[in-house]
C-alpha atoms as a PDB file:
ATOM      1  CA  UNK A   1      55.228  84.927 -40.047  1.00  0.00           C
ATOM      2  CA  UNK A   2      58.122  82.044 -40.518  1.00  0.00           C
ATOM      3  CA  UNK A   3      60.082  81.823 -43.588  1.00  0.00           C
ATOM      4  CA  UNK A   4      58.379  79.364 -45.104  1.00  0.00           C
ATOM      5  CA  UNK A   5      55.082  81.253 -44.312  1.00  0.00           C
ATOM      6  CA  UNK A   6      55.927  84.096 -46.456  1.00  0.00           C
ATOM      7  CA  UNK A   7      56.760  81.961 -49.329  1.00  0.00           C
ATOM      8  CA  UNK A   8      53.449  80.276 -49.042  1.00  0.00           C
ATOM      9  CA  UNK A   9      51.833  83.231 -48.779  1.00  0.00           C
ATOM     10  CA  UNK A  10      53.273  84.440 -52.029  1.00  0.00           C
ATOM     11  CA  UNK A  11      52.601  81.167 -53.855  1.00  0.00           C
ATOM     12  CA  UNK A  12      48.550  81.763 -52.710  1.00  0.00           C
ATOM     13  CA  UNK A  13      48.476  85.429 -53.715  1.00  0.00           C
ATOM     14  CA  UNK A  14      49.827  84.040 -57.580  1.00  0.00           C
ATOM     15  CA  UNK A  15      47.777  81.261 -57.467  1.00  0.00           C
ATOM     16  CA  UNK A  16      50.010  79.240 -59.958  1.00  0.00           C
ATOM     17  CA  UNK A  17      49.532  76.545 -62.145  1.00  0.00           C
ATOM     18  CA  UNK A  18      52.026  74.186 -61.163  1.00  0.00           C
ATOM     19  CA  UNK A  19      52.223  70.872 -63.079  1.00  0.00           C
ATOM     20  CA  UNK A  20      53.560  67.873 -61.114  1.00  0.00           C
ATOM     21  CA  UNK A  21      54.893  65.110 -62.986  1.00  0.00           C
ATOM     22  CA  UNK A  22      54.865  62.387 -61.383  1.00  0.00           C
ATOM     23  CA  UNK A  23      51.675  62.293 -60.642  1.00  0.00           C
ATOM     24  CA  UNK A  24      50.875  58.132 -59.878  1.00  0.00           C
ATOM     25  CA  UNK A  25      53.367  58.396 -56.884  1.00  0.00           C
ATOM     26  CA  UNK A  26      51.435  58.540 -53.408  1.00  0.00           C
ATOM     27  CA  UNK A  27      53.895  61.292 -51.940  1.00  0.00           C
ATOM     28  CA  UNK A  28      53.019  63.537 -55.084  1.00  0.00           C
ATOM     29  CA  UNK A  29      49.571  62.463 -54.802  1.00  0.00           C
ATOM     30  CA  UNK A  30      48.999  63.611 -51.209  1.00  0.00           C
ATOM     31  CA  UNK A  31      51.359  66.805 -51.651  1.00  0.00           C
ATOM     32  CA  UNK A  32      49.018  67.483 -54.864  1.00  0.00           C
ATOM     33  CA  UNK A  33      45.413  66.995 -52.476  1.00  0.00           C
ATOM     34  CA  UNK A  34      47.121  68.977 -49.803  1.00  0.00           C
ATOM     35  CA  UNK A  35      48.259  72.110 -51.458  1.00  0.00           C
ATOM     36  CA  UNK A  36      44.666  72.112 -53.136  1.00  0.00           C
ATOM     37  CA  UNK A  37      42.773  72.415 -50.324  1.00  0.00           C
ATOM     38  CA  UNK A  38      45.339  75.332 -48.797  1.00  0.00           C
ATOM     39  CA  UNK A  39      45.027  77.005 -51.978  1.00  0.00           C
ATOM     40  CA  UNK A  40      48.718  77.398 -52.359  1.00  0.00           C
ATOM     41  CA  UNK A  41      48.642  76.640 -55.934  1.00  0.00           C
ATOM     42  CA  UNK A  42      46.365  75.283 -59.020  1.00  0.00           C
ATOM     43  CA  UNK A  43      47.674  71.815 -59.405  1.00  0.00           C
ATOM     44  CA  UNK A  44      47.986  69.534 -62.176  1.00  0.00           C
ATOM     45  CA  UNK A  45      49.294  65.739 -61.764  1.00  0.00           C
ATOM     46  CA  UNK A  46      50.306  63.947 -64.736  1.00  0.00           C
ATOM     47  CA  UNK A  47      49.667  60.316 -64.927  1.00  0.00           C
ATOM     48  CA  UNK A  48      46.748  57.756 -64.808  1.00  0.00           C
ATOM     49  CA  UNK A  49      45.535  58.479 -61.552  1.00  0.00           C
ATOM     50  CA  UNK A  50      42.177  59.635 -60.752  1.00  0.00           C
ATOM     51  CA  UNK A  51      42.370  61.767 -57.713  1.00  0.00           C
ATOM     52  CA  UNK A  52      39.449  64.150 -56.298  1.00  0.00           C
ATOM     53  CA  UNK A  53      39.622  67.306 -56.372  1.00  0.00           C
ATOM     54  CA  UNK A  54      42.563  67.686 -58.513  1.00  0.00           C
ATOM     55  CA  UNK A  55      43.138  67.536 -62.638  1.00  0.00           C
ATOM     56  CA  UNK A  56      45.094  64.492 -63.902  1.00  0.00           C
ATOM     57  CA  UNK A  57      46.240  64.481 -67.472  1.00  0.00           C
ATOM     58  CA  UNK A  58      47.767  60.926 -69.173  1.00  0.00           C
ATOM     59  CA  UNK A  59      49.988  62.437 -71.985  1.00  0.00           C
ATOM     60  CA  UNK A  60      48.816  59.630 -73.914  1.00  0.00           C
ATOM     61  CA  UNK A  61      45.610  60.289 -74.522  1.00  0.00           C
ATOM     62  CA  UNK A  62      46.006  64.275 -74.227  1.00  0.00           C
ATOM     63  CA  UNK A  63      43.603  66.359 -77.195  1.00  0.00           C
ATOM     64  CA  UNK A  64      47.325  68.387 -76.819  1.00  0.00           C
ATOM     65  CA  UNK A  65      49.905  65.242 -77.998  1.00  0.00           C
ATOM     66  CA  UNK A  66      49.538  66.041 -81.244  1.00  0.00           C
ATOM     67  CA  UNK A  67      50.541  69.815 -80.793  1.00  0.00           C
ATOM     68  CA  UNK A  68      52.840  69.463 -78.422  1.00  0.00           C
ATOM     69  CA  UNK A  69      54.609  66.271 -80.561  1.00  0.00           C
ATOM     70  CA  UNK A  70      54.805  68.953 -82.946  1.00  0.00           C
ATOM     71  CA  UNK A  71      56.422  71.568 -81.252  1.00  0.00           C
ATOM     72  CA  UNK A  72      58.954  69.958 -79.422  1.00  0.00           C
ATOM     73  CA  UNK A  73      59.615  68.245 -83.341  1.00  0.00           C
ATOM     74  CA  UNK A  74      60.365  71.709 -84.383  1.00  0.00           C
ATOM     75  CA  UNK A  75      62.607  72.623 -81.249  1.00  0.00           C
ATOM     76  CA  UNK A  76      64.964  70.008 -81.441  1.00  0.00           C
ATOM     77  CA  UNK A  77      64.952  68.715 -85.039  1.00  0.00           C
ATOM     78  CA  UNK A  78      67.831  70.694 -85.434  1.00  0.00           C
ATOM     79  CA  UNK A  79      69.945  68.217 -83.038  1.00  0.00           C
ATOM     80  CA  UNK A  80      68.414  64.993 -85.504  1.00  0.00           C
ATOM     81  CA  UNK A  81      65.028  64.596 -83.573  1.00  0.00           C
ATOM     82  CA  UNK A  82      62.270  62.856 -85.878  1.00  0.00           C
ATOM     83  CA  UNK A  83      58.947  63.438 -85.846  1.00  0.00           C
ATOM     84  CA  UNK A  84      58.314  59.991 -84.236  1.00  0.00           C
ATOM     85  CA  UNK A  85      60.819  60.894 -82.103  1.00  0.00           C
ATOM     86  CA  UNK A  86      59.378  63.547 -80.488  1.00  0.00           C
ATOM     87  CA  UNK A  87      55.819  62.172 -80.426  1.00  0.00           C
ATOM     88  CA  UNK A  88      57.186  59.593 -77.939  1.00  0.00           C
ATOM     89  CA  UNK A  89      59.746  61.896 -76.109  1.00  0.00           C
ATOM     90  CA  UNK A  90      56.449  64.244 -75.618  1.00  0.00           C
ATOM     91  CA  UNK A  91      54.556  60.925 -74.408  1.00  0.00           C
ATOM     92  CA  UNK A  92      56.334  60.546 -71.094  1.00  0.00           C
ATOM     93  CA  UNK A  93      55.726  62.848 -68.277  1.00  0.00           C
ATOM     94  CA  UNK A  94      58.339  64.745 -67.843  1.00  0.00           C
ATOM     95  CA  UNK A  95      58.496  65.950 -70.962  1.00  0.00           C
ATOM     96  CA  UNK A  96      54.516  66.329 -71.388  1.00  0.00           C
ATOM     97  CA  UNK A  97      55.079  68.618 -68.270  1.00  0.00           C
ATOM     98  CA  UNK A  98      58.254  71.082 -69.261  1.00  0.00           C
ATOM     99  CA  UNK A  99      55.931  71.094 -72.698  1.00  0.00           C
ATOM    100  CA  UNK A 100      53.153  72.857 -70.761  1.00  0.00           C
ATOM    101  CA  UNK A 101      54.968  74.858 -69.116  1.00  0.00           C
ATOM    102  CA  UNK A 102      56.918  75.939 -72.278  1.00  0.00           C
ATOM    103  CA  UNK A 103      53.894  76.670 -74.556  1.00  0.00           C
ATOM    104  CA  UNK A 104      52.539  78.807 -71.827  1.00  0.00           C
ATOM    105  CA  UNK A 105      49.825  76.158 -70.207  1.00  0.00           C
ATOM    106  CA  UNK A 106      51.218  76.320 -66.994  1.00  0.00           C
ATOM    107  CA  UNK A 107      53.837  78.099 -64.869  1.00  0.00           C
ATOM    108  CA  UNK A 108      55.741  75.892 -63.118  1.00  0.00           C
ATOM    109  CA  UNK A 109      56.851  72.337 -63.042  1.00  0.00           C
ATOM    110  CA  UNK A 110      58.447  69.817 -60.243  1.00  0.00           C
ATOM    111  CA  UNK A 111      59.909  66.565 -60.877  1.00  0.00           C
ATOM    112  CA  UNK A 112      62.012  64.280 -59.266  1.00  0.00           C
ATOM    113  CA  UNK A 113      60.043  61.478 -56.952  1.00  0.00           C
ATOM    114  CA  UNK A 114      60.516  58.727 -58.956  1.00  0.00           C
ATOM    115  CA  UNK A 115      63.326  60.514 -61.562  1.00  0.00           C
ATOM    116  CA  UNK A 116      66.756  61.070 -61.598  1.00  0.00           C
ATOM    117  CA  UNK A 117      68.194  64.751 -61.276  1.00  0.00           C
ATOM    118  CA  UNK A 118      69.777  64.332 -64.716  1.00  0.00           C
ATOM    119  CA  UNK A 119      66.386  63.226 -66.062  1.00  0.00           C
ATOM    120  CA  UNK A 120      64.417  66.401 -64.615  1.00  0.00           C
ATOM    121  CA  UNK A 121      67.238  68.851 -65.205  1.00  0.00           C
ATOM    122  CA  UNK A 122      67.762  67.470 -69.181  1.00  0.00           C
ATOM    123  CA  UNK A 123      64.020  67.966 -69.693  1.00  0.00           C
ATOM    124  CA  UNK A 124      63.818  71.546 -68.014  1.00  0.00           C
ATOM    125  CA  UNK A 125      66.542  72.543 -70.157  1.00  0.00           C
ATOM    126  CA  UNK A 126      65.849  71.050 -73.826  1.00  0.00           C
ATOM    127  CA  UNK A 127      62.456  72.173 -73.539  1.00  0.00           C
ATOM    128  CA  UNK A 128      61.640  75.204 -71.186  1.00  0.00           C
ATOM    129  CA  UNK A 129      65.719  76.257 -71.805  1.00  0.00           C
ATOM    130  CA  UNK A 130      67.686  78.614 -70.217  1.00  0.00           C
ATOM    131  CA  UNK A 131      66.601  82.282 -69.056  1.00  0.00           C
ATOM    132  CA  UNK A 132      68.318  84.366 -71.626  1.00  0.00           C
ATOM    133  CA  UNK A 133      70.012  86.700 -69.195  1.00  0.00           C
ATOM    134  CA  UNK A 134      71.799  84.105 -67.198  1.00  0.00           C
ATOM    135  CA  UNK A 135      74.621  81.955 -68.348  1.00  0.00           C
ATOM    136  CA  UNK A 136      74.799  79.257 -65.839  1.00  0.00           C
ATOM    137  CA  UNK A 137      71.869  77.431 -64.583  1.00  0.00           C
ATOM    138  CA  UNK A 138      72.287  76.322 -61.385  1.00  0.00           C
ATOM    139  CA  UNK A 139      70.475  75.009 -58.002  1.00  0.00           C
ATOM    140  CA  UNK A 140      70.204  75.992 -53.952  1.00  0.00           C
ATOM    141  CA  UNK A 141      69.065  75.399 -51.117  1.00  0.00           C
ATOM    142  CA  UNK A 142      67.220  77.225 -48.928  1.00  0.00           C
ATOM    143  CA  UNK A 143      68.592  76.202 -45.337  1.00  0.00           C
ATOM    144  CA  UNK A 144      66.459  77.231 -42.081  1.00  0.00           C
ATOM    145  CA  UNK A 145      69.143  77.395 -39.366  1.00  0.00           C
ATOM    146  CA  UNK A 146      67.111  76.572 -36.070  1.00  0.00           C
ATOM    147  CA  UNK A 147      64.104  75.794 -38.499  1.00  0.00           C
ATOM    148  CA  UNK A 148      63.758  80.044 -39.010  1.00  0.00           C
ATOM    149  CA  UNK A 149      66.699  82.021 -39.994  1.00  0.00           C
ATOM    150  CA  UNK A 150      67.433  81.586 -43.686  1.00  0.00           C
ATOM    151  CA  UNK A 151      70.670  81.173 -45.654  1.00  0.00           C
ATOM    152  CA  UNK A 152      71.369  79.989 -49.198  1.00  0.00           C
ATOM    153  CA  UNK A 153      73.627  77.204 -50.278  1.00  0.00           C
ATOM    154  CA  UNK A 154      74.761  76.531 -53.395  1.00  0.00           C
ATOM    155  CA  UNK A 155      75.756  74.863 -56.121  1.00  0.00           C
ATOM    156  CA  UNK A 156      74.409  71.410 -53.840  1.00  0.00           C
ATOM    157  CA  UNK A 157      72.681  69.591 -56.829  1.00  0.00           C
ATOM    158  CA  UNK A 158      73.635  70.563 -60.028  1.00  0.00           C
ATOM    159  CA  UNK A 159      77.389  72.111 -61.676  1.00  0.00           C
ATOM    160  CA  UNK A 160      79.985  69.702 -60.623  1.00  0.00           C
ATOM    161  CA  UNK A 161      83.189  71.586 -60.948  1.00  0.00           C
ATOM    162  CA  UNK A 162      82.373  74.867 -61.393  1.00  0.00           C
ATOM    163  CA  UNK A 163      84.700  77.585 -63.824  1.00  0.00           C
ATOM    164  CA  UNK A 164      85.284  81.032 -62.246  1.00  0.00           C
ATOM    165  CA  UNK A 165      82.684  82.041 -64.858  1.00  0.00           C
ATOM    166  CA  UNK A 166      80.235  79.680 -63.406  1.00  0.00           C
ATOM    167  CA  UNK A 167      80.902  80.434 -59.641  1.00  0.00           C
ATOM    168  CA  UNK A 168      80.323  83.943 -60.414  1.00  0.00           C
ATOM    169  CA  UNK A 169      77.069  82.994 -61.641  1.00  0.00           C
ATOM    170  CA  UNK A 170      75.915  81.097 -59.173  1.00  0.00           C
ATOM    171  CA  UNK A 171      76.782  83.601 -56.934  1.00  0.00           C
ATOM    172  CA  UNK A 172      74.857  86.278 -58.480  1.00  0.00           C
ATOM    173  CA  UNK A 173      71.815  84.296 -59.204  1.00  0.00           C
ATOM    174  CA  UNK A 174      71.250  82.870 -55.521  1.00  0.00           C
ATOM    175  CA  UNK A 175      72.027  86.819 -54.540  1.00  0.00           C
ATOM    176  CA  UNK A 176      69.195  87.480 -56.446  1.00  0.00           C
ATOM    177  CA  UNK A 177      66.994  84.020 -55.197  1.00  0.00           C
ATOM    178  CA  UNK A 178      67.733  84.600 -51.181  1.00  0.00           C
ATOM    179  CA  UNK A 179      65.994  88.216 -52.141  1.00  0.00           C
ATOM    180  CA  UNK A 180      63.169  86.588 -53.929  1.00  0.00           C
ATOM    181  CA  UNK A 181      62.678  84.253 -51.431  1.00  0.00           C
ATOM    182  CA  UNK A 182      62.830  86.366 -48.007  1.00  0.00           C
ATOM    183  CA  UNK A 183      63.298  89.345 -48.744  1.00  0.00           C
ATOM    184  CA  UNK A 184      66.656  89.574 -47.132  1.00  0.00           C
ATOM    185  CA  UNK A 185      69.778  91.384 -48.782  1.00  0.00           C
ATOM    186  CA  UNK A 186      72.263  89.332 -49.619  1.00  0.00           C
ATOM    187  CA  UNK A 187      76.198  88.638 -48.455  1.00  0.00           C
ATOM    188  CA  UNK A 188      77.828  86.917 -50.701  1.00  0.00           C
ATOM    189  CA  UNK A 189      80.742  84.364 -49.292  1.00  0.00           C
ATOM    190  CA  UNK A 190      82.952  82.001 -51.592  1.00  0.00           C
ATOM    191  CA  UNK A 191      83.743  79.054 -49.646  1.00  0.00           C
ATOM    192  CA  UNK A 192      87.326  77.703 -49.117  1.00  0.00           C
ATOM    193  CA  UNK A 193      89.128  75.335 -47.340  1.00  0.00           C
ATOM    194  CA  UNK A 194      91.481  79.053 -46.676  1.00  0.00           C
ATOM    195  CA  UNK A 195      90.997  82.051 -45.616  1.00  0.00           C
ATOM    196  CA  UNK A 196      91.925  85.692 -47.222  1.00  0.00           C
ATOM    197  CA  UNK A 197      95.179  83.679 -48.377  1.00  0.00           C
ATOM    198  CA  UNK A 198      95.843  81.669 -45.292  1.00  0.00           C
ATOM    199  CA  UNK A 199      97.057  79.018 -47.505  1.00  0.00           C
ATOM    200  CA  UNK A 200      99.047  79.947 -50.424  1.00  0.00           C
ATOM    201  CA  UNK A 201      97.299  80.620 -54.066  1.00  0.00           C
ATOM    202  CA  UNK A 202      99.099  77.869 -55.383  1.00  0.00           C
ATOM    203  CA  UNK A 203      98.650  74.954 -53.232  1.00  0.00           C
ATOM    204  CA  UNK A 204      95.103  74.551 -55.248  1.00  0.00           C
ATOM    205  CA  UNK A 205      93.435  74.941 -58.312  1.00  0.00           C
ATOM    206  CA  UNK A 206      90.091  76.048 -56.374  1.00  0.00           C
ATOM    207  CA  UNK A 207      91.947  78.970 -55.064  1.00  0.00           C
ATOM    208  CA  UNK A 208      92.438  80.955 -58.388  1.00  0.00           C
ATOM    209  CA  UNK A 209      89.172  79.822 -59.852  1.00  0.00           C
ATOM    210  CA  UNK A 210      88.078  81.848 -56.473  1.00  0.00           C
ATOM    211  CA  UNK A 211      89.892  84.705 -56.979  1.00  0.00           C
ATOM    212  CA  UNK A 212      89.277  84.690 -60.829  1.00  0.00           C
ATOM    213  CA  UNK A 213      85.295  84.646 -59.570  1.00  0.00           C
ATOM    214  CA  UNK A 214      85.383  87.023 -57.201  1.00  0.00           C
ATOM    215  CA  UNK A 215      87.224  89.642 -59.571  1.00  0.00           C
ATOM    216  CA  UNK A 216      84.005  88.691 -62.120  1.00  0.00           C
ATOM    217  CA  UNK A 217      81.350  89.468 -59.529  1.00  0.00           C
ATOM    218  CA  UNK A 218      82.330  92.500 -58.682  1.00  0.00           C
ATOM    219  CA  UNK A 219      82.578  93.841 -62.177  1.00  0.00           C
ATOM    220  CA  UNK A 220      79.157  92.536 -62.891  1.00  0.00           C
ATOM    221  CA  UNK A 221      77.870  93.004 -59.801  1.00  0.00           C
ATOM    222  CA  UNK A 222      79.664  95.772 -58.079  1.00  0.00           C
ATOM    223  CA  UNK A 223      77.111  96.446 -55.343  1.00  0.00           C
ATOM    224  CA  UNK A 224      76.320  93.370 -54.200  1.00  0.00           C
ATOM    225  CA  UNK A 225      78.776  92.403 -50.849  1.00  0.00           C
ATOM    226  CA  UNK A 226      80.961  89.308 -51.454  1.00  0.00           C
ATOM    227  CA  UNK A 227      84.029  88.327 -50.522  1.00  0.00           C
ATOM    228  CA  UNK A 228      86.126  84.920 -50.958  1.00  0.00           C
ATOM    229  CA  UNK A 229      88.071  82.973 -49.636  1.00  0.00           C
ATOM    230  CA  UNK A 230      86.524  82.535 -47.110  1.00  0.00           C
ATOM    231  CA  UNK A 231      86.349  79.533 -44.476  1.00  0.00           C
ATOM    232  CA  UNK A 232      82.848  78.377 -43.295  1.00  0.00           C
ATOM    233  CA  UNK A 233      83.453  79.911 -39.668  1.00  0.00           C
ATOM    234  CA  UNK A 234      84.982  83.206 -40.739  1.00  0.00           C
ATOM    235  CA  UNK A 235      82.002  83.766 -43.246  1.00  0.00           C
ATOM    236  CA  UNK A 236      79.117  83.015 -40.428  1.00  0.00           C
ATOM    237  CA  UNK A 237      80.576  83.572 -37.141  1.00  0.00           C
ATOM    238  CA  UNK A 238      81.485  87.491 -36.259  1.00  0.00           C
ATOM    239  CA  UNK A 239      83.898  86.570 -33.648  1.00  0.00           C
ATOM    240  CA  UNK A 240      86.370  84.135 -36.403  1.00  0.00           C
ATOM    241  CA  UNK A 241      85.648  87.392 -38.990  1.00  0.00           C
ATOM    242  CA  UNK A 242      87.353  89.425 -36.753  1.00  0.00           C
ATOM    243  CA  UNK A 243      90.216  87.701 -36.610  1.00  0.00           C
ATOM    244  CA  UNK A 244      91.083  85.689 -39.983  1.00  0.00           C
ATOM    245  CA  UNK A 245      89.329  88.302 -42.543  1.00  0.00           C
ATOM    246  CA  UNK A 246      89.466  91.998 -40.810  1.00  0.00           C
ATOM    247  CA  UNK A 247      87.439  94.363 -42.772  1.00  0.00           C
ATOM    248  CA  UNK A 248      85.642  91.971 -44.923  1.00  0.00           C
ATOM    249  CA  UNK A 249      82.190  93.516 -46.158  1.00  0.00           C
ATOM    250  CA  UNK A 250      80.873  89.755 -45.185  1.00  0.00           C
ATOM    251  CA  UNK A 251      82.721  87.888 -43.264  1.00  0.00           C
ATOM    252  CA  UNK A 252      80.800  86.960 -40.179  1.00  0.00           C
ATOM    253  CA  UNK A 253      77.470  88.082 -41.370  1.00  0.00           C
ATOM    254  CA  UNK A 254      76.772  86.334 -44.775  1.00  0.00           C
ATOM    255  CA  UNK A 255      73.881  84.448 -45.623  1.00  0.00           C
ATOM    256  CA  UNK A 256      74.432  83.252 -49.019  1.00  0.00           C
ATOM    257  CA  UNK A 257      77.205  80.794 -49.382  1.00  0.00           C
ATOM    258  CA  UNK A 258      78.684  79.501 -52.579  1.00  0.00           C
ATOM    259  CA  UNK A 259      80.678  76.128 -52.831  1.00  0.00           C
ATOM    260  CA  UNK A 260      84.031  75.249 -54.696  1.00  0.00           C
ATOM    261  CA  UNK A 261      82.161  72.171 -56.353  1.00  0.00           C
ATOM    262  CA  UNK A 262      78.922  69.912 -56.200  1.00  0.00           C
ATOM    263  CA  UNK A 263      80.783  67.687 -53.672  1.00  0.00           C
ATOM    264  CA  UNK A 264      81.763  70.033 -51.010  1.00  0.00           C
ATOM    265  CA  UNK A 265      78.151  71.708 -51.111  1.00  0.00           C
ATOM    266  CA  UNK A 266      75.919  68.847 -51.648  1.00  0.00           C
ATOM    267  CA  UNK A 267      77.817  67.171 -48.699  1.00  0.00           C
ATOM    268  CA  UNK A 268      77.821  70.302 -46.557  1.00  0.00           C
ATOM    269  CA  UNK A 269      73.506  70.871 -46.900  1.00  0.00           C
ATOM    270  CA  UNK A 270      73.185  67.097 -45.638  1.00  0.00           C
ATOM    271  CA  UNK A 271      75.539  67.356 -43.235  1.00  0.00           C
ATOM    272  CA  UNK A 272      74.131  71.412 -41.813  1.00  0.00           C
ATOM    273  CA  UNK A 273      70.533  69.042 -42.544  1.00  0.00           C
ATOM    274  CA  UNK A 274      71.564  65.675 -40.252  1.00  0.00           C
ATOM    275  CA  UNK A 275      73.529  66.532 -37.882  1.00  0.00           C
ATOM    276  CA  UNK A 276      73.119  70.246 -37.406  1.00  0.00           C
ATOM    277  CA  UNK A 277      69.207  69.847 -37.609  1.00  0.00           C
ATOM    278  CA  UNK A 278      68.695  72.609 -39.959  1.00  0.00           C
ATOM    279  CA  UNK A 279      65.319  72.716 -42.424  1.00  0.00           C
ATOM    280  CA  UNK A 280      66.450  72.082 -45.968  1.00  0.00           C
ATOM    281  CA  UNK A 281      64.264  73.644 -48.807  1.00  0.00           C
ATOM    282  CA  UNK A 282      65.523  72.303 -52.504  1.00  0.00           C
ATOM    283  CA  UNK A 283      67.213  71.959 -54.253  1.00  0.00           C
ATOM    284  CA  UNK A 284      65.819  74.840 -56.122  1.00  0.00           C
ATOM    285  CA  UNK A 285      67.024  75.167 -59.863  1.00  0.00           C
ATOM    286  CA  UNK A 286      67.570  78.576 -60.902  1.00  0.00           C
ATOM    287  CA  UNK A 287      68.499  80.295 -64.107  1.00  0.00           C
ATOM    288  CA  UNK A 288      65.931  78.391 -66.550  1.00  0.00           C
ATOM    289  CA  UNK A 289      63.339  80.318 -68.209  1.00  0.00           C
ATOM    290  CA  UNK A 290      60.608  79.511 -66.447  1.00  0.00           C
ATOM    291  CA  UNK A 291      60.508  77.656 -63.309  1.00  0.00           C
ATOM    292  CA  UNK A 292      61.064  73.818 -63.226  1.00  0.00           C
ATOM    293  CA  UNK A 293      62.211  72.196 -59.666  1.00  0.00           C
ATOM    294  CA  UNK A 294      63.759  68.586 -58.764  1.00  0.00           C
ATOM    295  CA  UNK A 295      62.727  66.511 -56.030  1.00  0.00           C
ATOM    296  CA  UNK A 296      64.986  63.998 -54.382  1.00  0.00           C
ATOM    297  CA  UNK A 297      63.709  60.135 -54.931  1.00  0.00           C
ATOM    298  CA  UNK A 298      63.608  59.871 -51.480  1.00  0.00           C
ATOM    299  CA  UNK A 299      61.159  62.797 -50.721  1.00  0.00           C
ATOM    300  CA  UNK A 300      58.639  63.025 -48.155  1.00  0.00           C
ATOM    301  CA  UNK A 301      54.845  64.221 -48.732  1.00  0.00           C
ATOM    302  CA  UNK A 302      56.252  67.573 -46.578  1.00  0.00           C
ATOM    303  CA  UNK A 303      58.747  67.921 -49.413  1.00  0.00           C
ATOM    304  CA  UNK A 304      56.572  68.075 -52.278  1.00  0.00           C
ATOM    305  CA  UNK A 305      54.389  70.411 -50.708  1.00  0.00           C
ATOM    306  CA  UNK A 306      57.167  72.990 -49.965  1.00  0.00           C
ATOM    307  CA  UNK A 307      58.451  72.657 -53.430  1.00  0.00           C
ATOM    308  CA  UNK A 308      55.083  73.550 -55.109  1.00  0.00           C
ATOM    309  CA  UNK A 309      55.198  76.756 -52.287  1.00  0.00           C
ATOM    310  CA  UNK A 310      58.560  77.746 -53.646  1.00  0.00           C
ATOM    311  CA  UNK A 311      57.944  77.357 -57.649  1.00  0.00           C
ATOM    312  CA  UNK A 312      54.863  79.261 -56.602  1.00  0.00           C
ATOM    313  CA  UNK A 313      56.932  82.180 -54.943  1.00  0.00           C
ATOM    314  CA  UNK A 314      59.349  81.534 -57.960  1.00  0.00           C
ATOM    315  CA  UNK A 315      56.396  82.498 -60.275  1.00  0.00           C
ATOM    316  CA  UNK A 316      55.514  85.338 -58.022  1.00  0.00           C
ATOM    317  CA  UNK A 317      58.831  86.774 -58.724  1.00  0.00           C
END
């Protein structure tokens, strides 16, 4: 069974009610029809378009506006947020969406075709909020090197210059999602343009927040293996290890991989995705307190349908 099997597999065995928000966009549409028939999920498309087989909801004339208007009114009043206000915030979909999934009439949500990140990710987090245990919320990918073999990289899609607070975070957390995902145990590498102090600490910022990090995971985390900093090569290829990071309790073997910013990882996935032809699964958002996912605008039908599989699996746990 591939990667990607397993997680469907999960996602059918939870039978989830995943709400998709965008639900008037063909890709969504088809993704919606598709994962209906496989029974990887119950599925819920909001929007004004009447598809077989599947539930639609238009927020606007929901019996639940009213309560949900309401509840979202008492949420954020507190940051100046009328009552009018939130009946039209709770009007448009994304919002009607994180609201079901916040007052416990769904599980999951997925957004993204036809939004921006920012939109999806403000929504997920002023309504459904943060999971109280984690301080950084955060997003991966799942990359299939050679379409099978699974690694995690992250942050691609979300913090853009992460603290060493934050990187240990996100290390932790996508620790914890490569697990949840495959099954696999995780090795933990913080990426670097150096190498076990191949280039002095204080030729760059990124290299202390690094250090600072690394310190953090292993007093939160002290059995999980990471190491940093680590170049791409000596954390994935044994022979490199052996050489530029001798003893390392990853190097050459790890399988989760954790960027110095949003730039370096978001370009790294597209470039491991492009030119290196690996399968790219995300990005995933973790750390919220229930699951909420973001699509990229320029999504295929394939995409959609993997993402309900995953914030299936996601609800799984």
């Amino acid at each position: 069974m591939s990667i990607f099997e397993t997680i469907a597999a999960a996602s059918k065995r939870a039978q989830p009610h995943v709400i998709l928000s965008e639900g008037d966009d063909p890709r969504v549409i088809e993704a919606a029809k598709r994962a209906t028939v496989d029974g990887l999920a119950q599925i819920t498309l909001i929007g004004t378009t009447s598809v077989d087989g599947v539930t639609s909801i238009d927020p606007g004339t929901s019996p639940k506006l009213d309560a949900y208007a309401e509840a979202f009114f008492e949420l954020r009043q507190h940051k100046g947020v009328s009552k009018d206000a939130a009946r039209k915030t709770v009007r448009t979909p994304l919002a009607y969406a994180a609201m079901m999934v916040r007052q416990g009439d769904a599980d999951g949500t997925i957004g993204g075709a036809a939004n921006t990140t920012s939109d999806v990710v403000r929504a997920a987090l002023q309504i459904i909020g943060k999971d109280p245990s984690v301080d950084t919320v955060s997003s991966y990918f799942l990359m299939l090197l050679d379409g099978t073999r699974p690694i995690v990289f992250a942050d691609c899609g979300l913090v853009i210059q992460p603290t060493a607070e934050e990187l240990a975070s996100i290390a932790i957390a996508s620790a914890k999602s490569l697990t949840a995902m495959t099954g696999l145990d995780p090795k933990v590498a913080l990426l670097s343009f150096s190498t076990k102090g191949s280039v002095p600490k204080g030729a760059h910022e990124s290299l202390s927040r690094i250090e600072d990090a690394l310190a953090l995971i292993k007093s939160r985390a002290p059995d999980l293996p990471v190491d940093g900093e680590l170049q791409f090569d000596a954390a994935i290829v044994p022979d490199i290890a052996a050489k530029k990071a001798p003893g390392s309790p990853v190097a050459g073997a790890a399988n989760v991989f954790v960027f110095p910013s949003l730039s370096a990882g978001n370009i790294g996935y597209k470039i491991a995705q492009r030119i290196g032809g690996a399968t790219a699964l995300g990005p995933v958002l973790q750390g919220l307190a229930k699951p909420a996912n973001d699509l990229s605008r320029g999504c295929s039908t394939e995409d959609v349908y993997q993402m309900i599989a995953i914030t299936g699996a996601q609800v799984a746990g």
